[in-house]
N, C-alpha and C. Protein backbone atom coordinates (compact mmCIF):
# COMPACT_ATOMS: atom_id res chain seq x y z
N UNK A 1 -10.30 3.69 -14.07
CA UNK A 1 -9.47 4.12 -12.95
C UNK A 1 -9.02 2.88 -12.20
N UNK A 2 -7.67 2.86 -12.18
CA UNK A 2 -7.30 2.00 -11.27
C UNK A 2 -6.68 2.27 -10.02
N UNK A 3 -7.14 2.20 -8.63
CA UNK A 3 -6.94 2.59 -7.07
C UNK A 3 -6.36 1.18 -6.54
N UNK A 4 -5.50 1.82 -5.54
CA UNK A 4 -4.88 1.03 -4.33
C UNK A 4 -5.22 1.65 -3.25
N UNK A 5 -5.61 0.64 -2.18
CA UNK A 5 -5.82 1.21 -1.02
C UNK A 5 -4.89 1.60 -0.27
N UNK A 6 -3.54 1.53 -0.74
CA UNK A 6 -2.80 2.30 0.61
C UNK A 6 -1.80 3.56 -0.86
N UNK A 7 -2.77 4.88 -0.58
CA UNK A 7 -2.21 5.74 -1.59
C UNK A 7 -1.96 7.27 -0.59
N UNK A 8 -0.89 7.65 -1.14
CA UNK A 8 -0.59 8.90 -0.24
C UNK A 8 -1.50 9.73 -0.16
N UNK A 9 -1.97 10.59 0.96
CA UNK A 9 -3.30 11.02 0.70
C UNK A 9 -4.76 11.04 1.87
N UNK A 10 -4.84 10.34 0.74
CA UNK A 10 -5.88 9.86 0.38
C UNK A 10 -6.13 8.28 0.27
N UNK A 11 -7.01 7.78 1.10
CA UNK A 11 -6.83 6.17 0.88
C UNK A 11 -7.78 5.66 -0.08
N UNK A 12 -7.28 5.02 -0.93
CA UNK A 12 -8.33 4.06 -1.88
C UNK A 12 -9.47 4.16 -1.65
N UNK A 13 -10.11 3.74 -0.59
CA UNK A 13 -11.28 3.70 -0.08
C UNK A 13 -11.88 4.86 0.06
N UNK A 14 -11.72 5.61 0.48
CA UNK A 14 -12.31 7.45 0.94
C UNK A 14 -12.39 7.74 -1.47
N UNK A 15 -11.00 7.35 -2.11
CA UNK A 15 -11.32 8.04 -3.28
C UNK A 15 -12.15 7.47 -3.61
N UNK A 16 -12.60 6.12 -3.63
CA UNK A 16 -13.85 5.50 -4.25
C UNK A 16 -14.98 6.03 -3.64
N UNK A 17 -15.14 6.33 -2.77
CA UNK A 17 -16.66 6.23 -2.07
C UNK A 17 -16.74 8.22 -3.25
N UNK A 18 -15.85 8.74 -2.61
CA UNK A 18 -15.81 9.75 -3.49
C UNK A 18 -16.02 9.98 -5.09
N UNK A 19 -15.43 9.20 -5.86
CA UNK A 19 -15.65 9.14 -7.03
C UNK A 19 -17.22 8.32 -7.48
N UNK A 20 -17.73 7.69 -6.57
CA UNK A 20 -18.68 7.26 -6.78
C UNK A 20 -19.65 8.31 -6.76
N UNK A 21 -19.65 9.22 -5.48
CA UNK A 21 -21.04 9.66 -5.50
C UNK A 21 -21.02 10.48 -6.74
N UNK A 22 -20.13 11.17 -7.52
CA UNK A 22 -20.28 11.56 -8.83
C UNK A 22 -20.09 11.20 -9.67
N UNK A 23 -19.52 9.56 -10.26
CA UNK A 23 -19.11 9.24 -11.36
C UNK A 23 -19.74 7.78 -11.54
N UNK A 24 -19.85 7.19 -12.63
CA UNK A 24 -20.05 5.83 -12.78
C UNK A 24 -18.76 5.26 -13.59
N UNK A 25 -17.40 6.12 -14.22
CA UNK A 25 -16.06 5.80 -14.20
C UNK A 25 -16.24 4.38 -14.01
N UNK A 26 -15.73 3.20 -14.68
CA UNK A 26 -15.07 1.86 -14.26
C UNK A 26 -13.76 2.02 -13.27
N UNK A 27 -14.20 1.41 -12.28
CA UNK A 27 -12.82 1.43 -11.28
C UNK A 27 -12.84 0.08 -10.78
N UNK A 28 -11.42 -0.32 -11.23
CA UNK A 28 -10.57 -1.36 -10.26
C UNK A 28 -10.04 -1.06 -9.36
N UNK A 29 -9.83 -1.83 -8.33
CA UNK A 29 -9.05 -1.88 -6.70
C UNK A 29 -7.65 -3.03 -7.26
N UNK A 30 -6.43 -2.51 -7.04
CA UNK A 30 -5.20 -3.36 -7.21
C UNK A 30 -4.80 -2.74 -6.53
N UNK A 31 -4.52 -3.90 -5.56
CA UNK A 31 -4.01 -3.56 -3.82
C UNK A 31 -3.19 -4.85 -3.19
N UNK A 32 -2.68 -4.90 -2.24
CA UNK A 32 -1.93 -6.23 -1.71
C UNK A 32 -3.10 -6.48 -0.57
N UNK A 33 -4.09 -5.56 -0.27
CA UNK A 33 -5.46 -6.15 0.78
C UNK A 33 -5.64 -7.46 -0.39
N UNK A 34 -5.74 -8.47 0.48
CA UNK A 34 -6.40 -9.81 -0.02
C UNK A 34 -7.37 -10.20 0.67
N UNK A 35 -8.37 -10.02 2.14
CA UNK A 35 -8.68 -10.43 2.36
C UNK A 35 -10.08 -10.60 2.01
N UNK A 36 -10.86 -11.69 2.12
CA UNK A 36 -12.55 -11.25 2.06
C UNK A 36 -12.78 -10.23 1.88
N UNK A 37 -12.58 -9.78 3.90
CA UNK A 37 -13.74 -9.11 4.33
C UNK A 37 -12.73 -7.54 3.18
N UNK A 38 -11.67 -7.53 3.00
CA UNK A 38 -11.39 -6.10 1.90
C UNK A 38 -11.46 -6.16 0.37
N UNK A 39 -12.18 -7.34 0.31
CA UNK A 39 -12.65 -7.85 -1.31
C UNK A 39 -13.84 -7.41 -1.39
N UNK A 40 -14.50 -7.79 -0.35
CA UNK A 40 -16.15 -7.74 0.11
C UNK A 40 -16.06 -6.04 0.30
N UNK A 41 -15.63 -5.60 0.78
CA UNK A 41 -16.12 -4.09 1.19
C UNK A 41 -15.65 -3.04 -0.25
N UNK A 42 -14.39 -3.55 -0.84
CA UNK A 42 -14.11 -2.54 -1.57
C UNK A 42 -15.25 -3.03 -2.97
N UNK A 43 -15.61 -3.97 -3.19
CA UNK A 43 -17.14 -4.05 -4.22
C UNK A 43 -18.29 -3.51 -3.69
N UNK A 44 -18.51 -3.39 -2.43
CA UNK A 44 -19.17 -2.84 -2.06
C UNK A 44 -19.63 -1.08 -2.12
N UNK A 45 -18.06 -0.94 -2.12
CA UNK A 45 -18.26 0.60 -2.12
C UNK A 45 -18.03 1.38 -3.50
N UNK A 46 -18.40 0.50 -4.57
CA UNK A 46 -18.60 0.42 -5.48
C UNK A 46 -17.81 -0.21 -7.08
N UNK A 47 -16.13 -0.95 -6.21
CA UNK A 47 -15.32 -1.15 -7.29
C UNK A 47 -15.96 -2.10 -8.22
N UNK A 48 -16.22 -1.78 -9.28
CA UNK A 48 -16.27 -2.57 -10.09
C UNK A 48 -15.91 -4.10 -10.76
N UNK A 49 -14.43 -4.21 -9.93
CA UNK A 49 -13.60 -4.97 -9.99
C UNK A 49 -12.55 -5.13 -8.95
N UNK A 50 -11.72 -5.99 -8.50
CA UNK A 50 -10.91 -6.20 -7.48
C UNK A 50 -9.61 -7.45 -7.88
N UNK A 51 -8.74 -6.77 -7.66
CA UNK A 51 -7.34 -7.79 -7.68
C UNK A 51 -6.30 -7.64 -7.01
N UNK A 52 -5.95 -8.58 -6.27
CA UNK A 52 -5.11 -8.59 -5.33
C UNK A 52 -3.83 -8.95 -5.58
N UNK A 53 -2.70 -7.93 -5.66
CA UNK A 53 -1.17 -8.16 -5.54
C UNK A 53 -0.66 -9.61 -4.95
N UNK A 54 0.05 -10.77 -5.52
CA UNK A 54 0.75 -10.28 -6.78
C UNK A 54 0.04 -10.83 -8.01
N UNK A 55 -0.02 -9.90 -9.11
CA UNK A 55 -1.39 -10.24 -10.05
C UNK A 55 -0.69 -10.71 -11.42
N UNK A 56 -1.17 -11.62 -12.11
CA UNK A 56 -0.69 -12.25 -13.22
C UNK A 56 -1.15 -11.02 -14.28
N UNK A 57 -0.33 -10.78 -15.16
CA UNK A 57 -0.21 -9.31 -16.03
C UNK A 57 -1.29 -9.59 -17.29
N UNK A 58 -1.74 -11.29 -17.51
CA UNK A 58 -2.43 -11.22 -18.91
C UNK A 58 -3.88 -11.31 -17.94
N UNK A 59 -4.39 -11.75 -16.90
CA UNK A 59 -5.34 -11.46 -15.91
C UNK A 59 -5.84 -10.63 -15.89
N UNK A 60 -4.99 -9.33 -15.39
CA UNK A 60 -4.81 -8.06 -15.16
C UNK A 60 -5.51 -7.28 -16.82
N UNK A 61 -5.25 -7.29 -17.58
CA UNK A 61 -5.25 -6.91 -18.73
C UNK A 61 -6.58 -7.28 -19.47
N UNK A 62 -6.84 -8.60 -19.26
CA UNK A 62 -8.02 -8.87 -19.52
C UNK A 62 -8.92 -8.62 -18.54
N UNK A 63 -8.46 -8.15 -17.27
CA UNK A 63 -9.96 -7.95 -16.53
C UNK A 63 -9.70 -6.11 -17.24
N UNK A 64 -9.07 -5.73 -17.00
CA UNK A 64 -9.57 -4.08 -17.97
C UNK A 64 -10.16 -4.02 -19.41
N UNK A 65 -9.86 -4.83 -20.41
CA UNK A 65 -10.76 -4.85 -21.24
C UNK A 65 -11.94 -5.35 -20.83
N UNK A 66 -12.42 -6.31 -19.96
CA UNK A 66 -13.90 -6.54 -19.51
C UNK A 66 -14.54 -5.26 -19.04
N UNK A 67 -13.62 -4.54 -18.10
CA UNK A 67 -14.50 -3.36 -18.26
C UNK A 67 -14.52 -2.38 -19.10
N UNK A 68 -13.81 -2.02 -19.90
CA UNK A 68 -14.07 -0.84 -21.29
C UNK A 68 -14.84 -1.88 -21.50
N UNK A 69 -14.54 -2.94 -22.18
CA UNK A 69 -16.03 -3.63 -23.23
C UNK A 69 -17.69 -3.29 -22.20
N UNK A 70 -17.41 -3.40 -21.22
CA UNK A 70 -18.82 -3.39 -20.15
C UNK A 70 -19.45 -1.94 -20.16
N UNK A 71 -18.28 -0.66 -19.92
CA UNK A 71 -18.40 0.71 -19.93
C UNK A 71 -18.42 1.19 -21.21
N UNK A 72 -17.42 0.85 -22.11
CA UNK A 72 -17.60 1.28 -23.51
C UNK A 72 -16.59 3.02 -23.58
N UNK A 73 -15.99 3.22 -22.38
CA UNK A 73 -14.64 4.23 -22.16
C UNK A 73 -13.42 4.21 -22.98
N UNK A 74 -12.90 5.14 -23.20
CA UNK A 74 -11.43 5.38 -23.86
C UNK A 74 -10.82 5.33 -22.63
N UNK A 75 -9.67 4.18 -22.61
CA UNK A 75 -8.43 4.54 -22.04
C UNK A 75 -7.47 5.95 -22.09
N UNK A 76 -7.81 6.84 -20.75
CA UNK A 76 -6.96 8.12 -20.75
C UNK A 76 -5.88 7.87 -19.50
N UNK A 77 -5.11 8.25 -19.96
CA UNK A 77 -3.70 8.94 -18.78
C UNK A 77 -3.31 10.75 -19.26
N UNK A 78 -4.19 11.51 -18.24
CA UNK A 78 -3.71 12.94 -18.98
C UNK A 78 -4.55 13.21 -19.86
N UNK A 79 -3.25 13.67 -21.10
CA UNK A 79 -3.72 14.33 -22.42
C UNK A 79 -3.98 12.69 -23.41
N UNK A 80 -3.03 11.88 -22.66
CA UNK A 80 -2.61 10.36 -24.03
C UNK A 80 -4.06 9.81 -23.54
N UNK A 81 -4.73 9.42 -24.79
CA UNK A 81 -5.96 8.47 -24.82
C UNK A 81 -5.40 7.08 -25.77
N UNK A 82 -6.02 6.10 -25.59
CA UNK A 82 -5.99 5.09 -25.99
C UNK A 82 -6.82 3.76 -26.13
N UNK A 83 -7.22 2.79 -26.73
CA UNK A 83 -7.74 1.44 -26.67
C UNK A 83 -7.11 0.79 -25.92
N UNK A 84 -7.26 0.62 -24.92
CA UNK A 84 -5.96 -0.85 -24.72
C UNK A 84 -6.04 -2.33 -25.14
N UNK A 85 -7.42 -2.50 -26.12
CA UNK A 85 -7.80 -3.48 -25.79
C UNK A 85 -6.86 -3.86 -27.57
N UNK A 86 -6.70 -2.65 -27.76
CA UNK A 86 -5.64 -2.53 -29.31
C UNK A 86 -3.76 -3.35 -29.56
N UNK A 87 -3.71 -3.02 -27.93
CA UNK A 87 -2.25 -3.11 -27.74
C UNK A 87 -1.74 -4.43 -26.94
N UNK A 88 -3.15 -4.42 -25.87
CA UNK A 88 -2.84 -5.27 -24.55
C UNK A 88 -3.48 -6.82 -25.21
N UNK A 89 -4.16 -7.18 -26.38
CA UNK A 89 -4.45 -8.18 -26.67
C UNK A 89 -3.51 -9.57 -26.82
């Protein structure tokens, strides 16, 4: 799962703390928050990972295969499943 903290709604933050208390899901934070103290809190509240807008795309790509390789998850959107680590290499 990948979250931004400023999402209609629902803010990044409220879905993580949420998805946490029931899931162990790999979740990244890709957000334009750069600071520390919203680097520091959103690992805290359990992201797995954190990257801050504007993000280099082979970065980006390789920090998601670090986590499938770490979680060991199929890439889903929906019904479409996928490797990404097949395509995005």
């Amino acid at each position: 799962i990948v979250l931004d903290y400023l999402m209609p709604v629902m803010d990044g933050r409220e879905m993580l703390r949420r998805l946490r208390h029931t899931k162990r899901t790999p979740i990244m934070m890709l957000t334009a928050r750069n600071s520390v103290d919203d680097r520091v809190a959103g690992l805290d509240l359990g992201a797995d990972d954190y990257v801050s807008k504007p993000f280099v795309q082979q970065e980006l790509l390789a920090r998601l295969r670090a986590l499938h390789d770490a979680h060991d998850v199929p890439y889903r959107y929906g019904e479409w499943r996928t490797m990404l680590a097949h395509f995005a290499s």
